[in-house]
Protein backbone atom coordinates (compact mmCIF):
# COMPACT_ATOMS: atom_id res chain seq x y z
CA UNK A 1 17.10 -26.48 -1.09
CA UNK A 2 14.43 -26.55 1.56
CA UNK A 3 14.71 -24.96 4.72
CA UNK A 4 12.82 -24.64 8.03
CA UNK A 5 11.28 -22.02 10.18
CA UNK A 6 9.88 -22.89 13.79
CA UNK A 7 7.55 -20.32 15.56
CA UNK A 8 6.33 -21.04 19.30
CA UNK A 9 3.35 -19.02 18.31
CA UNK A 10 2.20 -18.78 14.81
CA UNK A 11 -0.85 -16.65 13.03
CA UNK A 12 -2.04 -19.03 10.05
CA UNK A 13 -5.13 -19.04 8.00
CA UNK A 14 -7.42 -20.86 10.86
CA UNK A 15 -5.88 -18.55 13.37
CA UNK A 16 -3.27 -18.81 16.15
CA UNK A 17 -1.37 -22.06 16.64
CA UNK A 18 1.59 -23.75 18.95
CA UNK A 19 4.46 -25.14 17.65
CA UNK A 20 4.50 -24.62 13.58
CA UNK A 21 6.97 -25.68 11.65
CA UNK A 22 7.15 -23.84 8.05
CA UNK A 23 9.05 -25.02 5.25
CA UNK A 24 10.04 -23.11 2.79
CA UNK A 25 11.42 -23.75 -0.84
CA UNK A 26 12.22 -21.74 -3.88
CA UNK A 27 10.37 -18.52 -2.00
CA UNK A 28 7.18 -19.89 -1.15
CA UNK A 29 5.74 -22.31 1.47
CA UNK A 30 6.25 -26.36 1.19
CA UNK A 31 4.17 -27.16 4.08
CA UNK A 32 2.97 -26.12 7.17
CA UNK A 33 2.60 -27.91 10.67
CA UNK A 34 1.33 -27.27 13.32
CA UNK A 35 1.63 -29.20 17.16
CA UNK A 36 5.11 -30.52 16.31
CA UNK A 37 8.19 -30.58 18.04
CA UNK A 38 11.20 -28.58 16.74
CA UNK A 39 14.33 -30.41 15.48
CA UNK A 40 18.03 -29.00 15.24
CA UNK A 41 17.58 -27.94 11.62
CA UNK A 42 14.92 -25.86 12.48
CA UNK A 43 15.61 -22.26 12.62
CA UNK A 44 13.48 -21.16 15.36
CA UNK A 45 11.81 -17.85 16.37
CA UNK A 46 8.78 -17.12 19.12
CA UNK A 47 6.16 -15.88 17.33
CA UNK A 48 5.13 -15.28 13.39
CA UNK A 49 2.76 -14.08 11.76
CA UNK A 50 2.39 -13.23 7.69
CA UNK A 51 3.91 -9.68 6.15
CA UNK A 52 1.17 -7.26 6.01
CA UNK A 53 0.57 -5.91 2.31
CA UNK A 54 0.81 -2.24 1.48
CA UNK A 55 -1.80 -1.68 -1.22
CA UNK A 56 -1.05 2.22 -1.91
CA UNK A 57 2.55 3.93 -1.77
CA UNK A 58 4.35 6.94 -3.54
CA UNK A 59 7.34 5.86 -3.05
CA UNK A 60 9.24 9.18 -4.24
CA UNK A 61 7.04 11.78 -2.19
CA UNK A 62 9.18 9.99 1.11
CA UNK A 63 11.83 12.51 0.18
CA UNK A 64 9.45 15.15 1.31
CA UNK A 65 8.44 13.62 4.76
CA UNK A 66 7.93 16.54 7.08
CA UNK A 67 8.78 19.55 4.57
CA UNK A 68 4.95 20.16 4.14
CA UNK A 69 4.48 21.09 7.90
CA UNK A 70 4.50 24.75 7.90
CA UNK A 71 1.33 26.57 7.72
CA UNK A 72 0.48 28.79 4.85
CA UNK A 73 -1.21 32.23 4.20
CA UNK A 74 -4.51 30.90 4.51
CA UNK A 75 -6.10 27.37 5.31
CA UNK A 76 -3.76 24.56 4.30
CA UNK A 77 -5.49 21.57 2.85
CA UNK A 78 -4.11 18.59 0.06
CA UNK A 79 -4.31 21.10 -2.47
CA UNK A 80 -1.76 23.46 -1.18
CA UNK A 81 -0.16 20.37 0.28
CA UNK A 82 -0.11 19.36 -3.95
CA UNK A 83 1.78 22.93 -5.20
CA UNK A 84 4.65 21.57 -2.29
CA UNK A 85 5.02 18.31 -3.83
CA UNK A 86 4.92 19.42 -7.37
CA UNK A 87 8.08 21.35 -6.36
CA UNK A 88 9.74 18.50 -4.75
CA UNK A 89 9.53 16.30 -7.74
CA UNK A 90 10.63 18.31 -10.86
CA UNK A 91 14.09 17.97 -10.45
CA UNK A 92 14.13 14.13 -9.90
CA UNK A 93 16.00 12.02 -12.40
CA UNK A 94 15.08 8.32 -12.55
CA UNK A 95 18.46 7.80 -10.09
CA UNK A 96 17.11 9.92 -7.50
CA UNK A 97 13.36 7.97 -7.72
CA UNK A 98 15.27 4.56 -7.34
CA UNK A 99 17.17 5.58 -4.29
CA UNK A 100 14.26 7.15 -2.40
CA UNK A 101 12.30 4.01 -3.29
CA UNK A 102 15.13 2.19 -2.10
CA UNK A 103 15.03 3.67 1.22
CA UNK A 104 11.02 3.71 1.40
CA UNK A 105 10.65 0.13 0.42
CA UNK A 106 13.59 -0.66 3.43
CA UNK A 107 11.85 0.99 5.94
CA UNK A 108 8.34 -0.81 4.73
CA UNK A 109 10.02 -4.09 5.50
CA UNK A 110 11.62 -3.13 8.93
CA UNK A 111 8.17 -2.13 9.55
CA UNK A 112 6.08 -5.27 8.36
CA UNK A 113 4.75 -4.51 5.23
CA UNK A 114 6.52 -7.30 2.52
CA UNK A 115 4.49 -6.19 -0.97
CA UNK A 116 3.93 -2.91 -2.13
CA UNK A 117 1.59 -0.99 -4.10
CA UNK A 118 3.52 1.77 -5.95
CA UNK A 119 0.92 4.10 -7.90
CA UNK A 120 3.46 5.47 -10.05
CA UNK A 121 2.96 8.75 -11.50
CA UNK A 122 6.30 10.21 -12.43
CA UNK A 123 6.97 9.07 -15.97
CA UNK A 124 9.18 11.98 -17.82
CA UNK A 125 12.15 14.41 -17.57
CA UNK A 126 11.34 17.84 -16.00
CA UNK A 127 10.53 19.25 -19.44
CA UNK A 128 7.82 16.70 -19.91
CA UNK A 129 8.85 14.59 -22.22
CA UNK A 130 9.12 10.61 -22.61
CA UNK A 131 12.93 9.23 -22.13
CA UNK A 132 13.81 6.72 -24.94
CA UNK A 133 12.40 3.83 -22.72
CA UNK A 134 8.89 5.33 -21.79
CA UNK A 135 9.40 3.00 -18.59
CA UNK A 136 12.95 4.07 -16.98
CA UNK A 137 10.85 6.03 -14.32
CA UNK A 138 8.94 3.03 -13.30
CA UNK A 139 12.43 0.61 -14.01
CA UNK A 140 13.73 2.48 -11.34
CA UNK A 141 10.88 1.64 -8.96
CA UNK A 142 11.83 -1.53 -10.24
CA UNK A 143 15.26 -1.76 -9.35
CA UNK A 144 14.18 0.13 -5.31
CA UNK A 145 12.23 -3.35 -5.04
CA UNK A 146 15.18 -5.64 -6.20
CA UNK A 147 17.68 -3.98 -3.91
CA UNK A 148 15.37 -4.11 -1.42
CA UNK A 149 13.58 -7.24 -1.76
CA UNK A 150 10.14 -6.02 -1.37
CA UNK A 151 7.27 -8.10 -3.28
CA UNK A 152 6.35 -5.39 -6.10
CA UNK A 153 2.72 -4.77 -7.73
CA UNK A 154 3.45 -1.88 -9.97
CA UNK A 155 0.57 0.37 -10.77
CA UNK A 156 1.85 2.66 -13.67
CA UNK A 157 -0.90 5.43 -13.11
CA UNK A 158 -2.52 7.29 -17.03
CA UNK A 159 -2.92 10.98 -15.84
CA UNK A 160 -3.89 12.94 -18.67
CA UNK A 161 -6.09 16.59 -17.08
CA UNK A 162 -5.87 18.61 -14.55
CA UNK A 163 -9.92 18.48 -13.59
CA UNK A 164 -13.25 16.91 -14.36
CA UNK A 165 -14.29 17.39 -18.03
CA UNK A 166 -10.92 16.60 -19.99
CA UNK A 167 -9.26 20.02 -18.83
CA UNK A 168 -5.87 20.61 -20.16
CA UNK A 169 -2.70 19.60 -18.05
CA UNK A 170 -1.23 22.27 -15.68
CA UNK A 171 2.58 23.20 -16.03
CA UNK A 172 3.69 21.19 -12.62
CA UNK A 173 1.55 17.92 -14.00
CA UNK A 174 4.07 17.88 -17.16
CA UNK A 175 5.71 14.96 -16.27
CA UNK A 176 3.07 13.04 -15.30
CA UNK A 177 1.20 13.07 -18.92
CA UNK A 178 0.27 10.24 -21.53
CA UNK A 179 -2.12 9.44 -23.83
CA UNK A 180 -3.97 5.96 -23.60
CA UNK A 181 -1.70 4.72 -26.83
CA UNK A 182 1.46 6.35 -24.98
CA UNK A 183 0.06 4.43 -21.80
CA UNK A 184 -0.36 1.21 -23.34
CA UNK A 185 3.36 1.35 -24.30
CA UNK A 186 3.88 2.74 -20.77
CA UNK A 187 2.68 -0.70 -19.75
CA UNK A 188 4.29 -2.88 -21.80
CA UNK A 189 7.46 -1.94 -21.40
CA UNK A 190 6.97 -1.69 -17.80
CA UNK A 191 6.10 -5.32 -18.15
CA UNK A 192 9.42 -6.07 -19.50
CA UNK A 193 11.33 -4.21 -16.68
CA UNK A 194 9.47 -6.30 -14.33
CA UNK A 195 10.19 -9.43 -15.61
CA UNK A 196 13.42 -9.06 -13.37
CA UNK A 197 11.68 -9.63 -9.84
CA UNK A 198 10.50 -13.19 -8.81
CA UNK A 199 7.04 -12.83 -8.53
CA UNK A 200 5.74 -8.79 -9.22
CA UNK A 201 2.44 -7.80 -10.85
CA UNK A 202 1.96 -4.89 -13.02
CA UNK A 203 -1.76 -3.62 -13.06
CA UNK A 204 -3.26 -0.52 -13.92
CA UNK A 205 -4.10 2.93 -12.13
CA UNK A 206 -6.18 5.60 -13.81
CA UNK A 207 -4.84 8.44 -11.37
CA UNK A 208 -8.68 10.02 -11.10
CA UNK A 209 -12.13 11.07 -12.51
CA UNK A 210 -10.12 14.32 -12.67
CA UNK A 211 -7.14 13.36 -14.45
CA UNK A 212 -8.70 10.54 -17.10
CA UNK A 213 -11.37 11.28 -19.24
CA UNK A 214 -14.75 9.46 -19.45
CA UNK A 215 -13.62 7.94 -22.97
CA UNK A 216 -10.22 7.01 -21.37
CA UNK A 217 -12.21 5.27 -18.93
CA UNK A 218 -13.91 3.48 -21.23
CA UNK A 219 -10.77 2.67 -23.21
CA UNK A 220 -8.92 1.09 -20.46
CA UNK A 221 -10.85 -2.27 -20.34
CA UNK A 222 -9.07 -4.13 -22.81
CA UNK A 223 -6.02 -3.30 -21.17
CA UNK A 224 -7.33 -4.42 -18.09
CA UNK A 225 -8.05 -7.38 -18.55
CA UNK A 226 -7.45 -9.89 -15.41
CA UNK A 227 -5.08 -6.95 -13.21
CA UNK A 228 -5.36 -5.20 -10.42
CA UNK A 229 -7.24 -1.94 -11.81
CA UNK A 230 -6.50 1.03 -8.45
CA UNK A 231 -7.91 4.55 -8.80
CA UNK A 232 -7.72 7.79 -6.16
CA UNK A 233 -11.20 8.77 -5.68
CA UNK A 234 -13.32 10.96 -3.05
CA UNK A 235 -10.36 12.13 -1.28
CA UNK A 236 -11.23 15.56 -0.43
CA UNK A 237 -14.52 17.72 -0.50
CA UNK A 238 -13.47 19.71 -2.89
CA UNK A 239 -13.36 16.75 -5.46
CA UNK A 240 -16.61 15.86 -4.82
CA UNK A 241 -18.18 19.34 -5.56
CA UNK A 242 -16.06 19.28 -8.75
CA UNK A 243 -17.52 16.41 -9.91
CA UNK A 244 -21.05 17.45 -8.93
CA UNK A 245 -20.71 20.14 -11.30
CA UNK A 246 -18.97 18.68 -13.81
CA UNK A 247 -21.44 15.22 -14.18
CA UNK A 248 -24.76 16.10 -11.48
CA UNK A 249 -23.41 12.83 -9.76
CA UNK A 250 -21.02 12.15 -6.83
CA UNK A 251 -17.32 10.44 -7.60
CA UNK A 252 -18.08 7.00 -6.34
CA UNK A 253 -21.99 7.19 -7.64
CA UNK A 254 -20.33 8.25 -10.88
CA UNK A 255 -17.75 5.36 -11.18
CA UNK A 256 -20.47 2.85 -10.26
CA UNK A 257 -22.71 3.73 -12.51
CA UNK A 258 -20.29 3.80 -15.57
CA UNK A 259 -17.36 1.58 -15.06
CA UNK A 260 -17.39 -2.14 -14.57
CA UNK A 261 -15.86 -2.19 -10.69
CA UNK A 262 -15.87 -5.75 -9.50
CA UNK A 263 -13.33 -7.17 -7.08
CA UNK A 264 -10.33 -6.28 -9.15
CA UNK A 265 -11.08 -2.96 -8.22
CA UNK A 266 -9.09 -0.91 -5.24
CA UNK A 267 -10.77 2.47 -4.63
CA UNK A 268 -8.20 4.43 -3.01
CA UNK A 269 -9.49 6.56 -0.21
CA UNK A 270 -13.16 6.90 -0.67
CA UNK A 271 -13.49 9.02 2.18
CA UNK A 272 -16.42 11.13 1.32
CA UNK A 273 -19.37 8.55 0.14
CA UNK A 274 -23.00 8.81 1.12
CA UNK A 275 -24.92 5.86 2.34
CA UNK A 276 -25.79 4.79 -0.74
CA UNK A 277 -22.23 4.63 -2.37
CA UNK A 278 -20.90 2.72 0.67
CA UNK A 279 -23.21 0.31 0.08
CA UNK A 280 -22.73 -0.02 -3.64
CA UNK A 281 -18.92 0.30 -2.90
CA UNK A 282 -19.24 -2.75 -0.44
CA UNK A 283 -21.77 -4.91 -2.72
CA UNK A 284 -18.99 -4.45 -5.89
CA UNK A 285 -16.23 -6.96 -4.31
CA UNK A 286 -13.84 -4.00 -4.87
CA UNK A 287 -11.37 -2.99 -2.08
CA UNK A 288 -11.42 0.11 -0.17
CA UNK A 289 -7.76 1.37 0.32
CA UNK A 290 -7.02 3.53 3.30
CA UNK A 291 -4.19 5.32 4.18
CA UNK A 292 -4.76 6.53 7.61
CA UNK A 293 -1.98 8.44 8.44
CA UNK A 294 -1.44 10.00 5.42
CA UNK A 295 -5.52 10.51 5.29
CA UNK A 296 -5.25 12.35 8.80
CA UNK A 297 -1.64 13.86 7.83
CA UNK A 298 -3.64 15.57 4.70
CA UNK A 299 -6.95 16.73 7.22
CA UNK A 300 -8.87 14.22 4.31
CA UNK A 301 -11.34 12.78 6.75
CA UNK A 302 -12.69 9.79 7.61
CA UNK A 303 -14.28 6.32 5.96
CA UNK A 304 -17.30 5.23 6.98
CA UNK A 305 -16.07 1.92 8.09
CA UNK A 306 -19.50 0.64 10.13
CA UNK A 307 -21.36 0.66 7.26
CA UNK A 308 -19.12 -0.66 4.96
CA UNK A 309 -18.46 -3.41 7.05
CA UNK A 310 -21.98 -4.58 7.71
CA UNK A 311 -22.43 -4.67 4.30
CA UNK A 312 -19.51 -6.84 3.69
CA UNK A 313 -17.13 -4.56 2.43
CA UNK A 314 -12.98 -5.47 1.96
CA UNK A 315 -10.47 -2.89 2.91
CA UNK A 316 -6.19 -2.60 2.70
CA UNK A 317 -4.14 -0.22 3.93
CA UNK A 318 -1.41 1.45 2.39
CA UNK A 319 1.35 4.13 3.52
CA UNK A 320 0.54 6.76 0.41
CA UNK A 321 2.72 9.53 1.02
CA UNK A 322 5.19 7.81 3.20
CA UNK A 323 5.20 10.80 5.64
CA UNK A 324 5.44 7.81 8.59
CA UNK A 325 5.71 4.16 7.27
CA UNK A 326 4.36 1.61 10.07
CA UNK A 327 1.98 -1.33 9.80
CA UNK A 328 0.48 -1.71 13.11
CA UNK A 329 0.01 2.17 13.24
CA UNK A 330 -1.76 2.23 9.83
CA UNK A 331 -4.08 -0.40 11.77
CA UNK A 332 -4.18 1.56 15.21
CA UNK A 333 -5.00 4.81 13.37
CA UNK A 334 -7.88 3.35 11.36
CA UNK A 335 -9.29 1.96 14.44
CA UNK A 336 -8.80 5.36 16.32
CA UNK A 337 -10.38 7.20 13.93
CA UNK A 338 -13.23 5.15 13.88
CA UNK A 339 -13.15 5.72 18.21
CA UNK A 340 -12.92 9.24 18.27
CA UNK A 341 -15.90 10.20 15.54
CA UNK A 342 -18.05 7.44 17.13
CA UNK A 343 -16.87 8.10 20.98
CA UNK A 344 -17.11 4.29 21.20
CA UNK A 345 -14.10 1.31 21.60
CA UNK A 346 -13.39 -1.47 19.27
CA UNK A 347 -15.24 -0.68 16.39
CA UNK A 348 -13.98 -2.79 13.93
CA UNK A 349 -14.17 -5.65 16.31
CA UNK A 350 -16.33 -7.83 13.39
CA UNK A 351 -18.92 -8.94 16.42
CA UNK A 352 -19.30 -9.69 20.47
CA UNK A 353 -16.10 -11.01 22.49
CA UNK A 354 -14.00 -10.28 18.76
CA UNK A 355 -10.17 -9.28 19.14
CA UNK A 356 -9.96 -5.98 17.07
CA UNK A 357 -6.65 -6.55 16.66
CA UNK A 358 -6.81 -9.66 15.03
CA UNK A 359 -9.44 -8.46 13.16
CA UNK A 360 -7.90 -5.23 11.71
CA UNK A 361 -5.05 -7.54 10.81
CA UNK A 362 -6.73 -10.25 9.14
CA UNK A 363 -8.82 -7.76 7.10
CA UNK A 364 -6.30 -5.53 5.74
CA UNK A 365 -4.25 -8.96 4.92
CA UNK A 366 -6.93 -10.25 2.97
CA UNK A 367 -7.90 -6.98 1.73
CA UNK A 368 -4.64 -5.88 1.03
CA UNK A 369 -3.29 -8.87 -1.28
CA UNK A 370 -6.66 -9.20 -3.36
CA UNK A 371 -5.87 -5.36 -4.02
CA UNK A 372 -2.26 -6.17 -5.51
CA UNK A 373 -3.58 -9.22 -7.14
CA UNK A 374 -2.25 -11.93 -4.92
CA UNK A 375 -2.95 -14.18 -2.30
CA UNK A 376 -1.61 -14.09 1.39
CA UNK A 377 -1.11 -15.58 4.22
CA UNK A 378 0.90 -18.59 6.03
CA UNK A 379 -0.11 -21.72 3.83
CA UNK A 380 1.19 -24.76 1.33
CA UNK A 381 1.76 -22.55 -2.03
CA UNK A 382 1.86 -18.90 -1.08
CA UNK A 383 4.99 -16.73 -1.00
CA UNK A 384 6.93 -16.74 2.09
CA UNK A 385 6.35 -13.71 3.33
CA UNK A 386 6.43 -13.89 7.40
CA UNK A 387 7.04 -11.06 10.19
CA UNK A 388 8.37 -12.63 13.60
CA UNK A 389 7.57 -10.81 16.99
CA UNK A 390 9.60 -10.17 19.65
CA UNK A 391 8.14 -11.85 22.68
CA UNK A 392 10.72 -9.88 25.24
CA UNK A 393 9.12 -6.99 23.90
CA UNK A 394 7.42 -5.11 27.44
CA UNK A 395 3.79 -4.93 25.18
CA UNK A 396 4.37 -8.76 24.25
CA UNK A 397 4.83 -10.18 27.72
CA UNK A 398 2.56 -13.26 28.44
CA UNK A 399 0.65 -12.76 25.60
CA UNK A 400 -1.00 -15.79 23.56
CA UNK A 401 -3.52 -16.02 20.22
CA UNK A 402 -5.49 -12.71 19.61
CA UNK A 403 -3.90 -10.97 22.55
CA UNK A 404 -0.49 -11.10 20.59
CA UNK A 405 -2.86 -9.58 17.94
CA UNK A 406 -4.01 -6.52 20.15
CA UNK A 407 -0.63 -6.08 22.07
CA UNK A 408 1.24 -5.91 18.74
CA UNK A 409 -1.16 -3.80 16.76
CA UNK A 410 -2.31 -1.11 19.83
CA UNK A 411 0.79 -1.20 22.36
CA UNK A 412 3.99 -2.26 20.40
CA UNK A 413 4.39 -1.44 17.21
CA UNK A 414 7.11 -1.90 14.49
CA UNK A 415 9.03 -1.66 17.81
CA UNK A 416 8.66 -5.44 18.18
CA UNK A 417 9.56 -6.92 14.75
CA UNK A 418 12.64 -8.75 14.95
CA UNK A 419 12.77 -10.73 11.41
CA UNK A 420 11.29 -10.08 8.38
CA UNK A 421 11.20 -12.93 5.38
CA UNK A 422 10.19 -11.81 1.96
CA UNK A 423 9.99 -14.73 -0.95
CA UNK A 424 11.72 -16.92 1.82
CA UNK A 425 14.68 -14.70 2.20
CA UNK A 426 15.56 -12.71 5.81
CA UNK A 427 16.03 -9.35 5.02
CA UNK A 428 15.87 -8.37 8.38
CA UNK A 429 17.17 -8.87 12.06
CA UNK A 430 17.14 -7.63 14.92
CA UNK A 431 14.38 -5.24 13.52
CA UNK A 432 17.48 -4.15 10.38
CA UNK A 433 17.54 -4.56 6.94
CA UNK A 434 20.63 -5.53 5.84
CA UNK A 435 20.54 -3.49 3.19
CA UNK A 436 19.36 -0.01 5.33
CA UNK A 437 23.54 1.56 5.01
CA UNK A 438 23.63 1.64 1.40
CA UNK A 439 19.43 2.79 1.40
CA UNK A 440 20.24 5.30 3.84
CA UNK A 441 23.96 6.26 2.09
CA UNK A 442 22.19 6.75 -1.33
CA UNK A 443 19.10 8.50 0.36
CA UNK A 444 21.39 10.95 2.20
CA UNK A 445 23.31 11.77 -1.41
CA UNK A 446 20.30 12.45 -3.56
CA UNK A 447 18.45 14.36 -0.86
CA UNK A 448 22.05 16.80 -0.19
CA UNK A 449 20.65 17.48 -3.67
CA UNK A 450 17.18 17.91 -4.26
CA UNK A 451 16.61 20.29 -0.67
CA UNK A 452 19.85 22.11 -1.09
């Protein structure tokens, strides 16, 4: 049956609009008007706008939000950051992974984002080897997204070395480990698993230039094919001197020059690029995906957004590490970034008298759902996925069009969502998931557990 949503303000496609009516059947949109008057039927809100996408998550590593804040011997940086969460996950059974996903993909929703990327790594039992159904680990990632409702685009990662030049697997990366046969069964029969969800994507996620081999590299493109293909790469300085020694070339120089990256692509992080690989990154079609907080929570660094931009470039944003899962401060973080290396304002404002609000969000929209191999946005066909604002909210007050935009994504915050729709269903109100006791009840159980 067919139902209807009416928004006083509404963020579609062509931009902001009064008085849209949005009807929705079988999860997606029917139709979309806008300049109409409501009717009793409708079910009526002040202001929508379309969920935000999250194009990078680790679903289990929210479990260890805040235990990596205590400074070491010597300089902490992601690789001692890496030795904590190794720790963290070798006692997780594929129970514990589902309810931590659980409770990450809950708060992801109460915070705007209504499809995930999960880069799944975590494929064995702690001694490393494959359970009976090489996919339970990512079944249970799975199952987080059903009870939660979240749109899913798994990205079962192949992790194979522990550096540049095939090295062999360290202890802590044991249950990590395939093959490329073992990951093409990986695949499959993640396939399967995700045949439960309405509309979820499986694609695929070589973890690294450090973890996959040159020949694996090579060997992924018939398994490919038409999915989302999402790789970690240029993080962290260190990375880039290791591949400098290892090939005489620079990560992202390296993976242009011998991989077919087109706009399936999603480069995660990319932070450390010269000139010249922005501009190859940007001229691919492939999507940059940044992780701000996690990016600043790690001391990574920074994109070179300007450049990128001018050259056409597409960018998400994704939560990664789940230390702090927000939308809007994903966007305001990125921006800030970009203020405080630069000492300028509105930076990724895409031209004179632009909203950077509106234009953060419309980018990492677009940007975001290419990434995960869908489309987005509030229009005839798509999946309903809608956020409503609060327009009581202090930050909201008197706003209209782009100023919503910049009010929402630089003042308020997840503090203004009120509803979130995913696939045409309200999971939540009031700014609550209806589902957050049992997520947080389960949550609470399995971490008693895993930090006792």
């Amino acid at each position: 049956m067919s139902r209807s949503l009416f928004f006083e303000h509404c963020l579609l496609t062509e931009g902001w609009c009064r008085a849209v009516r949005i009807t929705l059947e079988a999860g997606r949109i029917a139709s979309v008007e806008a300049g109409v008057a409501p009717v009793p039927e409708d079910e009526r809100h002040a202001c929508g706008l379309p969920g935000m996408p999250n194009l990078h998550s680790h679903a289990f590593q929210r479990g260890m939000a805040g235990l990596a804040e205590r400074r070491g011997p010597s300089s902490d940086s992601f690789w001692t950051w890496r030795e904590i969460m190794y720790r963290f996950v070798d006692r997780m059974s594929p129970d514990d992974v589902r309810a931590i996903a659980a409770m990450a993909y809950v708060e992801m929703l109460e915070a705007g984002f209504t499809r995930v990327g999960e880069f799944h790594y975590l494929h064995h039992d702690p001694d490393g080897r494959a359970f009976a159904d090489i996919a339970e680990m990512s079944g249970a990632v799975l199952a987080a997204a059903g009870e939660s409702g979240i749109g899913m685009t798994l990205l079962p990662v192949l992790y194979s070395h522990s550096g540049f030049g095939a090295q062999p697997p360290a202890a802590g990366q044991r249950r990590f480990v395939n093959d490329l046969d073992a990951y093409a069964r990986l695949v499959a029969a993640a396939e399967v698993h995700a045949r439960a969800l309405p509309d979820a994507v499986v694609g695929i996620a070589p973890h690294s230039l450090r973890a996959v081999s040159a020949e694996q590299l090579r060997g992924l493109a018939p398994l490919a094919r038409d999915r989302p293909v999402h790789i970690h790469i240029a993080e962290q300085v260190k990375e880039v001197e290791d591949c400098l020694a290892w090939s005489g070339q620079r990560p992202v120089e390296w993976l242009l020059a011998h991989a077919e990256v087109d706009p399936r692509w999603c480069l995660v992080h990319a932070t450390h690029m010269t000139e010249a690989e922005t501009l190859g990154l940007a001229r691919s079609g492939a999507v940059a995906g940044l992780c701000p907080i996690t990016e600043a929570n790690l001391g990574d660094g920074l994109f070179p957004v300007e450049t990128f931009l001018e050259a056409g470039g597409r960018y998400g944003v994704g939560s990664d590490s789940n230390v702090l899962i927000d939308a809007a401060e994903e966007l305001r973080l990125l921006e800030y970034g970009q203020r405080l290396s630069r000492r300028a304002r509105n930076v990724m404002a895409r031209g004179a008298g632009r909203s950077t609000g509106a234009d953060l969000y419309q980018g990492a929209l677009e940007g975001g759902a290419a990434a995960l191999g869908v489309e987005a946005g509030l229009r005839e066909g798509l999946a309903a996925d809608i956020v409503s604002l609060d327009l009581a909210h202090p930050a909201l007050v008197h706003r209209q069009g782009d100023a919503l935009t910049d009010s929402f994504v630089f003042a308020a915050g997840r503090s203004a969502i009120d509803c979130v729709w995913r696939h045409g269903e309200k999971l939540v109100s009031a700014g609550r998931h209806r589902g957050r006791d049992r997520a947080v009840r389960d949550y609470t159980r399995v971490l008693e557990r895993l930090i006792a």
